[in-house]
C-alpha atoms as a PDB file:
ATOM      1  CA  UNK A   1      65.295 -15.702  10.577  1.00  0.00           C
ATOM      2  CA  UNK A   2      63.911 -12.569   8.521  1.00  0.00           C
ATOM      3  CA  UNK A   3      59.626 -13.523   8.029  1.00  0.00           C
ATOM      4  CA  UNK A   4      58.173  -9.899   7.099  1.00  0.00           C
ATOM      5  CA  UNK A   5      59.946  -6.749   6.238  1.00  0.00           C
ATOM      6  CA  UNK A   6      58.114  -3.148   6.403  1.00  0.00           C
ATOM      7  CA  UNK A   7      59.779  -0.478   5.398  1.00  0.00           C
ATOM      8  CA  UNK A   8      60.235   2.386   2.242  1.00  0.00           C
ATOM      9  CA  UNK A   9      60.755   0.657  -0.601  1.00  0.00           C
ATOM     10  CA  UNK A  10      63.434   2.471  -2.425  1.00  0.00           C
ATOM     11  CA  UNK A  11      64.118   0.720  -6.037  1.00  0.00           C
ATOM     12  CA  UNK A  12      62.363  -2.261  -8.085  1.00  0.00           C
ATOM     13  CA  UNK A  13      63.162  -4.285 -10.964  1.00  0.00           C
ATOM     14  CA  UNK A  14      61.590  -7.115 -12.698  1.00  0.00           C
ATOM     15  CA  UNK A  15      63.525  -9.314 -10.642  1.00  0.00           C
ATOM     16  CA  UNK A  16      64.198  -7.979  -7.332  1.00  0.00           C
ATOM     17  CA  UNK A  17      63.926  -4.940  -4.809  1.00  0.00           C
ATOM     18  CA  UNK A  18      65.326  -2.900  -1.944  1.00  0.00           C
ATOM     19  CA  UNK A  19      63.350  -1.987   0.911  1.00  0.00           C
ATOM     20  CA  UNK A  20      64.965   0.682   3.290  1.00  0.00           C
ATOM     21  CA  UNK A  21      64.100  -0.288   7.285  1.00  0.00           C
ATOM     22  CA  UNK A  22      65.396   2.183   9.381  1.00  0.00           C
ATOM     23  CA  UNK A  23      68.040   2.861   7.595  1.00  0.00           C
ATOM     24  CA  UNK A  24      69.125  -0.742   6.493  1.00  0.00           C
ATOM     25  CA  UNK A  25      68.904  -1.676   2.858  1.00  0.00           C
ATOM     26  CA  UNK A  26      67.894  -5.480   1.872  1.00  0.00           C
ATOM     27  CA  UNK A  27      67.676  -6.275  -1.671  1.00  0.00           C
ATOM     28  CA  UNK A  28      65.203  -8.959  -2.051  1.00  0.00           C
ATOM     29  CA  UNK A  29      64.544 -11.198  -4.994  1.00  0.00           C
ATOM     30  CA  UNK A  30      60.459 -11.288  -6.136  1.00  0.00           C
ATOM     31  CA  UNK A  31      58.691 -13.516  -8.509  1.00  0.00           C
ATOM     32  CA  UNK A  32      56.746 -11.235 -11.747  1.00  0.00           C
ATOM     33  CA  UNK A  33      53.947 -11.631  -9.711  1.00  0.00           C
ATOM     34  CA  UNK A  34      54.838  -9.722  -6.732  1.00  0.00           C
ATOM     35  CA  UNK A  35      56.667  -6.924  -8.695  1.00  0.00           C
ATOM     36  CA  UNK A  36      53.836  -6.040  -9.989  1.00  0.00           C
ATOM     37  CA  UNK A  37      51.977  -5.659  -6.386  1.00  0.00           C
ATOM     38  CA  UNK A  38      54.804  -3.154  -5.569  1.00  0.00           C
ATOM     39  CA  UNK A  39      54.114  -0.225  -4.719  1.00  0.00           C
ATOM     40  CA  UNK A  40      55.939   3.449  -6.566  1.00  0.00           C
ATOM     41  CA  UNK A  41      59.416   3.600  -5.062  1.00  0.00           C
ATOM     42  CA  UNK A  42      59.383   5.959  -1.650  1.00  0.00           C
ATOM     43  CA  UNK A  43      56.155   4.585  -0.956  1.00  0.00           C
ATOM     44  CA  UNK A  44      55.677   2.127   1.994  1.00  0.00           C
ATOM     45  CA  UNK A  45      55.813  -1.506   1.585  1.00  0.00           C
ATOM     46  CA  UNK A  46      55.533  -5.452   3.464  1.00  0.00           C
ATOM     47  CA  UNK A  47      57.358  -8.003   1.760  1.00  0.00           C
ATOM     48  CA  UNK A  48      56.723 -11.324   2.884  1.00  0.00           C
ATOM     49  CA  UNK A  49      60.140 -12.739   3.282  1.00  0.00           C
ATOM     50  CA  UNK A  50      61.729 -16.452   3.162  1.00  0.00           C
ATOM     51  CA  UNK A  51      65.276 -16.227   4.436  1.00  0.00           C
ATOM     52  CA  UNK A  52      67.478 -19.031   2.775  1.00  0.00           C
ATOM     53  CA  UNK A  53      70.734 -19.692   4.100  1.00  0.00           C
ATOM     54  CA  UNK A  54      73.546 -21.459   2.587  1.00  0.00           C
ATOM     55  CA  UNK A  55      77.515 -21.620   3.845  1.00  0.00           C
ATOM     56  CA  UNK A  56      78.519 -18.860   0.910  1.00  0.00           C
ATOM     57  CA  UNK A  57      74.967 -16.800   0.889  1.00  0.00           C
ATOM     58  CA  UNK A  58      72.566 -14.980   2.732  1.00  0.00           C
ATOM     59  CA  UNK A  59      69.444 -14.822   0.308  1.00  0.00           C
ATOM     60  CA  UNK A  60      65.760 -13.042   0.349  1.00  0.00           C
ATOM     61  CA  UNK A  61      62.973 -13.876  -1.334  1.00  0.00           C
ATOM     62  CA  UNK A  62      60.020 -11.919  -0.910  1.00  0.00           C
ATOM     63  CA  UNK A  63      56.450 -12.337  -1.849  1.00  0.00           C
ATOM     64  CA  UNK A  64      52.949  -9.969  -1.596  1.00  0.00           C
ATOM     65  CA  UNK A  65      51.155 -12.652   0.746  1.00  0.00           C
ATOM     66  CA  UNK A  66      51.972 -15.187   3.080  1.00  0.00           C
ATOM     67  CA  UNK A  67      49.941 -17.884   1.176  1.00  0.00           C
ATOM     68  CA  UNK A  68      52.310 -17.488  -2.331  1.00  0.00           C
ATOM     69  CA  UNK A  69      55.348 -17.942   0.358  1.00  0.00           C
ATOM     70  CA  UNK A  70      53.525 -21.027   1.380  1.00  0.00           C
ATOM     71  CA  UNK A  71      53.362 -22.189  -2.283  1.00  0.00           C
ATOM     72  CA  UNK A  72      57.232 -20.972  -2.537  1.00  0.00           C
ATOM     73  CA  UNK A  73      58.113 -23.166   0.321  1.00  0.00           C
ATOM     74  CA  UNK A  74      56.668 -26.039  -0.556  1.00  0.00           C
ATOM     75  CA  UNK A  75      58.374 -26.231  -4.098  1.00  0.00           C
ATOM     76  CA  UNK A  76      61.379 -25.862  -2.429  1.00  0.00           C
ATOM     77  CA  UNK A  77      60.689 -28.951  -0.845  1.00  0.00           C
ATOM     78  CA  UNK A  78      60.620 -30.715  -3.619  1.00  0.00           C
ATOM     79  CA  UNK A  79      64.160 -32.938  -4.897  1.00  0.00           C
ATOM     80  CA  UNK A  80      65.307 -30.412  -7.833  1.00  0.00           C
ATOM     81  CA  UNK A  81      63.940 -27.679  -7.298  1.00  0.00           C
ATOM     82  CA  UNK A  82      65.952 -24.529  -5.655  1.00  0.00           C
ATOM     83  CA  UNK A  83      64.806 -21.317  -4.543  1.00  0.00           C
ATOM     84  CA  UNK A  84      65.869 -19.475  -8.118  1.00  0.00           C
ATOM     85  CA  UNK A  85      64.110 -22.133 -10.136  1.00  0.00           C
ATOM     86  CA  UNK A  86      60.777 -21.854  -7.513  1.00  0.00           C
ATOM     87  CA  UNK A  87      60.768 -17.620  -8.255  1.00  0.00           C
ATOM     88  CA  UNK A  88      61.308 -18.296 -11.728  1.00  0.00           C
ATOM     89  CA  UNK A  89      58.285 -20.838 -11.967  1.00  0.00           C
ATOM     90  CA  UNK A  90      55.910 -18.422 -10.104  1.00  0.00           C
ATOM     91  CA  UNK A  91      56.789 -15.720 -12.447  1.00  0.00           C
ATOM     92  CA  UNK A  92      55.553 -17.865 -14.962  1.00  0.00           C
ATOM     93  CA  UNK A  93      52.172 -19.053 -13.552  1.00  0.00           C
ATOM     94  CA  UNK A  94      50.200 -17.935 -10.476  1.00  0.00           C
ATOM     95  CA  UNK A  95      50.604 -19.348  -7.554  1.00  0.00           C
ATOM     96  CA  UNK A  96      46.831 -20.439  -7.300  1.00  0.00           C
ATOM     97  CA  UNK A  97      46.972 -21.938 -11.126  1.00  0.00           C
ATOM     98  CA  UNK A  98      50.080 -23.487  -9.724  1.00  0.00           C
ATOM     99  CA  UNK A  99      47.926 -25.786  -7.170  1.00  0.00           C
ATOM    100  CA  UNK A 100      45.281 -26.600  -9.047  1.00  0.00           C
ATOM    101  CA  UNK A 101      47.820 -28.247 -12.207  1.00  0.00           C
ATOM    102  CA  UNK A 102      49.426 -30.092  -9.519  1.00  0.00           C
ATOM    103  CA  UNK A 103      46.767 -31.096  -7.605  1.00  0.00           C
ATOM    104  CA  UNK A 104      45.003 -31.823 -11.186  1.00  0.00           C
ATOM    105  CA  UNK A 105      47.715 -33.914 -12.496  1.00  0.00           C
ATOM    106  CA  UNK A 106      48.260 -31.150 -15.408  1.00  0.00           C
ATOM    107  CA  UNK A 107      51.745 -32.195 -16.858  1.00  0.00           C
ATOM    108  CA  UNK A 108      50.602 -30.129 -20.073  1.00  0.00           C
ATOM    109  CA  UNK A 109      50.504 -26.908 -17.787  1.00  0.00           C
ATOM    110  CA  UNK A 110      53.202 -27.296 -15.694  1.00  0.00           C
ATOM    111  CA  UNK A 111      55.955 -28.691 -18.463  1.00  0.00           C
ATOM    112  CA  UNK A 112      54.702 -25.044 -20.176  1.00  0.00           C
ATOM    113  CA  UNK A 113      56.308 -23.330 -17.504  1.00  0.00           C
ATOM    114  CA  UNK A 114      60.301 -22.310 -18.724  1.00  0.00           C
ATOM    115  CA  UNK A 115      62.544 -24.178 -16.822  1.00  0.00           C
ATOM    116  CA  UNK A 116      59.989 -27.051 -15.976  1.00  0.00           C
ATOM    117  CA  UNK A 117      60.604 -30.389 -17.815  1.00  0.00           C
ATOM    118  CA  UNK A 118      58.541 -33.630 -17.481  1.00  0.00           C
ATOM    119  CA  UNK A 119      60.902 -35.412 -14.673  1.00  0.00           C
ATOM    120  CA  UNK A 120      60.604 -31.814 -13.101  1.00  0.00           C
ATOM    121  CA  UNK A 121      56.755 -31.383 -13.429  1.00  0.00           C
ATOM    122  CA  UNK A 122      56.399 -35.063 -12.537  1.00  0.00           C
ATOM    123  CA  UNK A 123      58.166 -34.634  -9.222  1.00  0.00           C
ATOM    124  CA  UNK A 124      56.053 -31.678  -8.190  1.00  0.00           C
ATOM    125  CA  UNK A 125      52.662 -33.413  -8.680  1.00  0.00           C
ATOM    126  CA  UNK A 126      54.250 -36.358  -6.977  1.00  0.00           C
ATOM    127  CA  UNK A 127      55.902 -34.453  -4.134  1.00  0.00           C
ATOM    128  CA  UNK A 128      53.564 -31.377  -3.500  1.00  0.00           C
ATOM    129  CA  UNK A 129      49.815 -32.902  -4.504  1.00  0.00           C
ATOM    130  CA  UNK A 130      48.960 -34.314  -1.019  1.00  0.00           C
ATOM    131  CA  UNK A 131      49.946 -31.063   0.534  1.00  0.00           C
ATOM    132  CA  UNK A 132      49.483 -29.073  -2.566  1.00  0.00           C
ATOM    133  CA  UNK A 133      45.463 -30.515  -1.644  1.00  0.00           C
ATOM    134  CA  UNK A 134      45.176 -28.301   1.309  1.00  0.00           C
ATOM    135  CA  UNK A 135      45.211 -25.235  -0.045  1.00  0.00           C
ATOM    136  CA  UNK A 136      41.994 -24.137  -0.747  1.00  0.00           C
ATOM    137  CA  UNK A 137      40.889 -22.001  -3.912  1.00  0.00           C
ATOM    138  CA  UNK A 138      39.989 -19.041  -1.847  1.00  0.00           C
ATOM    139  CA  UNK A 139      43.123 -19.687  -0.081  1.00  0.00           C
ATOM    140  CA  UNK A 140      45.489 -19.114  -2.584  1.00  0.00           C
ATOM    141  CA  UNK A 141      43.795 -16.637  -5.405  1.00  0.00           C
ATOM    142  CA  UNK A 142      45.207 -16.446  -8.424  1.00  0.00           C
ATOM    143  CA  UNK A 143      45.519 -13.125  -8.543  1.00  0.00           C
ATOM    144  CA  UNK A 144      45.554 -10.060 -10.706  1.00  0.00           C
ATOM    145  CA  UNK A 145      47.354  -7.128 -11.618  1.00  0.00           C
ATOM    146  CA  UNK A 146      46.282  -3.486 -12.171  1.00  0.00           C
ATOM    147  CA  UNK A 147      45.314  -2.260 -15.406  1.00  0.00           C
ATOM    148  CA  UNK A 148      48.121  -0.694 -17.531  1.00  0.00           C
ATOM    149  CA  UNK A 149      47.732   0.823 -21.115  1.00  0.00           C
ATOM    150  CA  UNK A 150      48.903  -1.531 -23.894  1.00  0.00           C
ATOM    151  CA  UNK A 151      51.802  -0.293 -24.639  1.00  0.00           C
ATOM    152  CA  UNK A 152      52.866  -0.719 -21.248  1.00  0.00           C
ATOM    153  CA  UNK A 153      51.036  -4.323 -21.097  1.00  0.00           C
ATOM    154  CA  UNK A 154      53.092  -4.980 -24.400  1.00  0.00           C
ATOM    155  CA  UNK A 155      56.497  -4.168 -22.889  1.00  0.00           C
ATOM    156  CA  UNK A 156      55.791  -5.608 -19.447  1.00  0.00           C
ATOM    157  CA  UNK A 157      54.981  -8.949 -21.001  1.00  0.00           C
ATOM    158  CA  UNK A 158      58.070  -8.908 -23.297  1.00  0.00           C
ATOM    159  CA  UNK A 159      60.451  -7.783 -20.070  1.00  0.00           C
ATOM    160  CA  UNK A 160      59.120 -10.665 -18.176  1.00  0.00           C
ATOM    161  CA  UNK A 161      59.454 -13.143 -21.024  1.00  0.00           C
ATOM    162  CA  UNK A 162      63.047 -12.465 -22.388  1.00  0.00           C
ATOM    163  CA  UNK A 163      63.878 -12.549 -18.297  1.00  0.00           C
ATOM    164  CA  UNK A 164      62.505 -15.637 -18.294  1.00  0.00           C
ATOM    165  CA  UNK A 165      65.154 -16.731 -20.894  1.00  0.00           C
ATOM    166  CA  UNK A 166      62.786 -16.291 -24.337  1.00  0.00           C
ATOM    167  CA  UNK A 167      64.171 -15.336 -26.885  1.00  0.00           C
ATOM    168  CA  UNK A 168      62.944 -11.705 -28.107  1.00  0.00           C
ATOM    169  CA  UNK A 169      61.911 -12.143 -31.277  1.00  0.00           C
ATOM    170  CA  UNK A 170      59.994 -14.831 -30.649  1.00  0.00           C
ATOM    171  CA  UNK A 171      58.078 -13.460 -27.756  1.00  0.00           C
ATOM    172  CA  UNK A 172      57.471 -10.379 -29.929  1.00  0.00           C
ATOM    173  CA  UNK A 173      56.324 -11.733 -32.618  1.00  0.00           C
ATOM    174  CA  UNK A 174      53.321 -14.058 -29.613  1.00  0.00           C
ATOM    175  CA  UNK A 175      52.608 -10.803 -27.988  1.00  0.00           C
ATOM    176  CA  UNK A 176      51.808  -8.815 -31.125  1.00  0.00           C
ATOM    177  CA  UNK A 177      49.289 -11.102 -32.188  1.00  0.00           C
ATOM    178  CA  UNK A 178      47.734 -12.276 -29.108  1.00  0.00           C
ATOM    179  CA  UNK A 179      47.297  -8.140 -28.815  1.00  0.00           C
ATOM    180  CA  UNK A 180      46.158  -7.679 -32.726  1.00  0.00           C
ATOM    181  CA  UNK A 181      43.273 -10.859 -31.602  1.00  0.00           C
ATOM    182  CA  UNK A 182      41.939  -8.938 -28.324  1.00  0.00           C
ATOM    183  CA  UNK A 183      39.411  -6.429 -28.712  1.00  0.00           C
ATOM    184  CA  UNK A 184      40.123  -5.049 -24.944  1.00  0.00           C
ATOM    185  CA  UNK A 185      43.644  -4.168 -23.501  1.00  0.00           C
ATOM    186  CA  UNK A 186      44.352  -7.297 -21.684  1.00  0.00           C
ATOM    187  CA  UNK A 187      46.014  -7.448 -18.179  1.00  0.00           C
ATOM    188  CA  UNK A 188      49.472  -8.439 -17.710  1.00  0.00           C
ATOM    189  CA  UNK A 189      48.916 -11.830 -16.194  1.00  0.00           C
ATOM    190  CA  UNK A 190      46.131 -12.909 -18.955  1.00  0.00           C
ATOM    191  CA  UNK A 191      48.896 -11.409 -21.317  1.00  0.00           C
ATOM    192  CA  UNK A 192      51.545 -13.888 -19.943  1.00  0.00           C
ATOM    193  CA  UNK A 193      49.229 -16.559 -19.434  1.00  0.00           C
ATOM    194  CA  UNK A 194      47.971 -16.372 -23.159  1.00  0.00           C
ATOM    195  CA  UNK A 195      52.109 -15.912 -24.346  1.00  0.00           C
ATOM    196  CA  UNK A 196      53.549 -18.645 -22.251  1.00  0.00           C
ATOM    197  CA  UNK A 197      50.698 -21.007 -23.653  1.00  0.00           C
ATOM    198  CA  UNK A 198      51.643 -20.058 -26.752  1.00  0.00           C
ATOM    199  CA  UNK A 199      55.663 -20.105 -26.674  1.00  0.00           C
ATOM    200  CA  UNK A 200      55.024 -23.684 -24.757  1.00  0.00           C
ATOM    201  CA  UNK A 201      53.055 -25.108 -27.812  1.00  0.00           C
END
């Protein structure tokens, strides 16, 4: 069972990435929030892998810290929820956020999350908030991105929403005025954070 990969990393998409390891290519699937801890391809990289196994697939699903696999794992654990669905949710919040709105009984912020519906949300905080509890604040941060220029901000955010099955217009329309209403070039995760909120309303 793959745990930790080191290696070159040799291409990157919103989605997913290939790390070279002595000569050996695995393609890996990453949530927004690790994509953006990547480094430039060529560079070195560790990739914090879970291996999932099923009878027709080999999959790998990688992540910049053990403690966001941790979160990863658990909502796997939960009835409904798949390994695709569980990247897909932590591209959406942070895995820190994440804990606290379970742990919190926040329906509001979890059903905001695409692909997260009440019966969904309901059976995370029932399922994950006794373990959800022992992860500590400092634990699992919530984490932030490098600073980008706002055009590249703009674009980022509008990748990572249409990926996230948006539609464009719509998300273009969110992240042009939540831009036009902030006096400083925001980061990409208080971009998505303030869009998402929005899009959810």
């Amino acid at each position: 069972m793959i745990a930790l990969l080191s290696g070159i990393l040799i291409e990157k998409t919103i989605a997913q990435c290939v790390i070279d390891v002595r000569g050996v290519g695995y393609r890996i699937v990453v949530p927004l929030t690790t994509f953006y801890e990547l480094p430039e391809v060529g560079q070195p990289v560790v990739v914090h892998i879970h291996t999932h196994v099923r009878e027709d697939a080999f999959s790998l699903y990688g992540f910049h810290s053990r403690e966001e696999r941790a979160v990863f794992q658990l909502m796997i654990s939960v009835s409904g929820i798949g390994p695709k669905l569980a990247v897909n949710i932590l591209s959406g919040i942070a895995a820190g956020e994440l804990i606290r709105a379970v742990t919190t009984d926040d329906l509001k912020r979890l059903t905001g999350i695409p692909g997260v519906g009440k019966k969904t949300a309901e059976r995370m905080i029932l399922e994950m908030k006794d373990k959800a509890a022992k992860f500590g604040r400092e634990t699992v941060p919530a984490g932030a991105v490098a600073l980008k220029t706002g055009d590249q901000v703009k674009d980022d955010a509008l990748s990572a929403l249409v990926n996230l099955g948006y539609k464009g217009s719509a998300v273009k329309e969110v992240i042009d005025r939540i831009m036009r209403e902030t006096e400083d070039v925001p980061s990409l995760d208080r971009l998505l954070k303030q869009a998402l909120k929005t899009l959810a309303g």
